[in-house]
Structure formats: structure tokens, C-alpha cells
Protein backbone atom coordinates (compact mmCIF):
# COMPACT_ATOMS: atom_id res chain seq x y z
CA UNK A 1 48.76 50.75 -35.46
CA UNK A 2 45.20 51.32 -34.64
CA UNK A 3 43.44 52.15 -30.88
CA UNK A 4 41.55 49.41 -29.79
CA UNK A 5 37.75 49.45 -31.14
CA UNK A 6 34.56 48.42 -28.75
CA UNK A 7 31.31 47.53 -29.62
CA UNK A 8 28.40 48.10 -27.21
CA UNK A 9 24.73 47.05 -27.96
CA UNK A 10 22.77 48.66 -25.99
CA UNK A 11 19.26 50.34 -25.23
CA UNK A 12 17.89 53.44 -23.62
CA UNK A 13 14.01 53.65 -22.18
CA UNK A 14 14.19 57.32 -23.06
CA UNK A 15 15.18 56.70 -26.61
CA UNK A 16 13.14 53.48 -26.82
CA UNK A 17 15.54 52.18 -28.92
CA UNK A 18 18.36 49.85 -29.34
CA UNK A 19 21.43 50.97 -30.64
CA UNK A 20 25.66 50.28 -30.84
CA UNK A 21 27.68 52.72 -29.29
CA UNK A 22 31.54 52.85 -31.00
CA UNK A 23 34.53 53.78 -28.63
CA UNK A 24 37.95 53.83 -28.62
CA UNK A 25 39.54 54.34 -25.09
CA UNK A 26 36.46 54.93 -23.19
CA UNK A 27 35.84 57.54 -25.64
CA UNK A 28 32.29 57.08 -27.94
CA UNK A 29 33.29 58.17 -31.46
CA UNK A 30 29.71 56.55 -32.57
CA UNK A 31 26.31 55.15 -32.34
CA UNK A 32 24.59 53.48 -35.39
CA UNK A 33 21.03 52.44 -35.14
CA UNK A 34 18.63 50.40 -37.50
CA UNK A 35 15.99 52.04 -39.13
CA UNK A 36 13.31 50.66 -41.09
CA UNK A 37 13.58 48.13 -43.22
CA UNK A 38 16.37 46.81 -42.15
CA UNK A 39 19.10 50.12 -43.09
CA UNK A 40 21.79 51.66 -40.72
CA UNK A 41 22.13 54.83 -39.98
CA UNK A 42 25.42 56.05 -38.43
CA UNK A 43 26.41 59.10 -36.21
CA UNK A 44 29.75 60.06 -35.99
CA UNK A 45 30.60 62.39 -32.54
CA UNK A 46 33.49 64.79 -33.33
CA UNK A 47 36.77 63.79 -30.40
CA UNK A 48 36.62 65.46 -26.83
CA UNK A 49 39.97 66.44 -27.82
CA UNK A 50 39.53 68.16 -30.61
CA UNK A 51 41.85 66.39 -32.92
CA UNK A 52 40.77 63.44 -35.58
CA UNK A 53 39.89 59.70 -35.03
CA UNK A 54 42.40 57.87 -36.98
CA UNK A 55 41.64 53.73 -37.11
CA UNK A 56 43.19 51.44 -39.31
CA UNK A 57 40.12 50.75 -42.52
CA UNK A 58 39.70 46.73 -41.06
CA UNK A 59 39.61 47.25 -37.85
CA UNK A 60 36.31 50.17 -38.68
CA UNK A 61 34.91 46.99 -41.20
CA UNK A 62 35.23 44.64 -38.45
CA UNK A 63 33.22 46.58 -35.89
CA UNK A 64 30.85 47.44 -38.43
CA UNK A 65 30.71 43.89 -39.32
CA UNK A 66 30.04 43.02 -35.48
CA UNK A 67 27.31 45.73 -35.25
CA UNK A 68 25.63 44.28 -37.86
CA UNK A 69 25.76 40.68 -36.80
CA UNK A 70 24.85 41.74 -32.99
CA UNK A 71 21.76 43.59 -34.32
CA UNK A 72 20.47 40.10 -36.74
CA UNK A 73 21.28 38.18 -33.66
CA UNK A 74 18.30 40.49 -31.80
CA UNK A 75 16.27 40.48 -34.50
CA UNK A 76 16.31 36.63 -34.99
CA UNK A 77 15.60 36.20 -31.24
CA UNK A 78 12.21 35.93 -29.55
CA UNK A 79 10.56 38.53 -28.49
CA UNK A 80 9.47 38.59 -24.68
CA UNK A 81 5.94 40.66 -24.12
């Protein structure tokens, strides 16, 4: 059975960007941003504890799925100046 996957949107003034931040456990395992154009770019963050990530393959889809969906829903919205 697989750890329990969150999805974060979030966005950092220092960055300037908005990104989604992957845990498992309190733990970020990854962030994936969107580039131009539309494409994702993901970066995986090797465990605190040294040993591998291990999530069941649908439960990874899903939260990809959910990034992807959370990032149309801010590009669909209107923008505040």
C-alpha cells in the first residue's frame, strides 16, 4: 500500500513563480512547475532518509493529474493587476 500523496499549489515572491510542491508525510519528494508554452517540468528531491520513494503508479498519475488540473484552473482565472 502506498503513503499518502499531497498536492500543494503554491507561490514564492523570491522565485516569482507558481509552482506544486509533492509530499508524502510532511516530506517534499517534488515540485513541478509550468514552463512556456504550456510544458511541465518536474524536480524530483532525493529522501531525507536516504532510502527510495516507493508510491503505488495511480496514486503518482493522480497527483500528477491534480497538478495539472490545479495549474488550468489558474490559468483560466482572471488575472488581478
Amino acid at each position: 500500500m502506498g503513503k499518502k500523496m499531497e498536492v500543494a499549489i503554491l507561490s514564492n515572491v523570491d522565485r516569482d513563480i507558481i509552482y506544486a510542491e509533492l509530499s508524502d508525510e510532511n516530506e517534499q519528494w517534488a515540485e513541478v512547475t509550468e514552463g512556456e508554452g504550456g510544458t511541465f517540468r518536474i524536480t524530483i528531491f532525493p529522501s531525507v532518509s536516504g532510502h527510495p520513494y516507493r508510491f503505488e503508479l495511480a496514486d503518482l498519475e493522480n497527483a500528477l493529474a491534480e497538478v495539472r488540473a490545479q495549474f488550468r484552473k489558474l490559468n483560466d482565472s482572471p488575472r488581478r493587476e
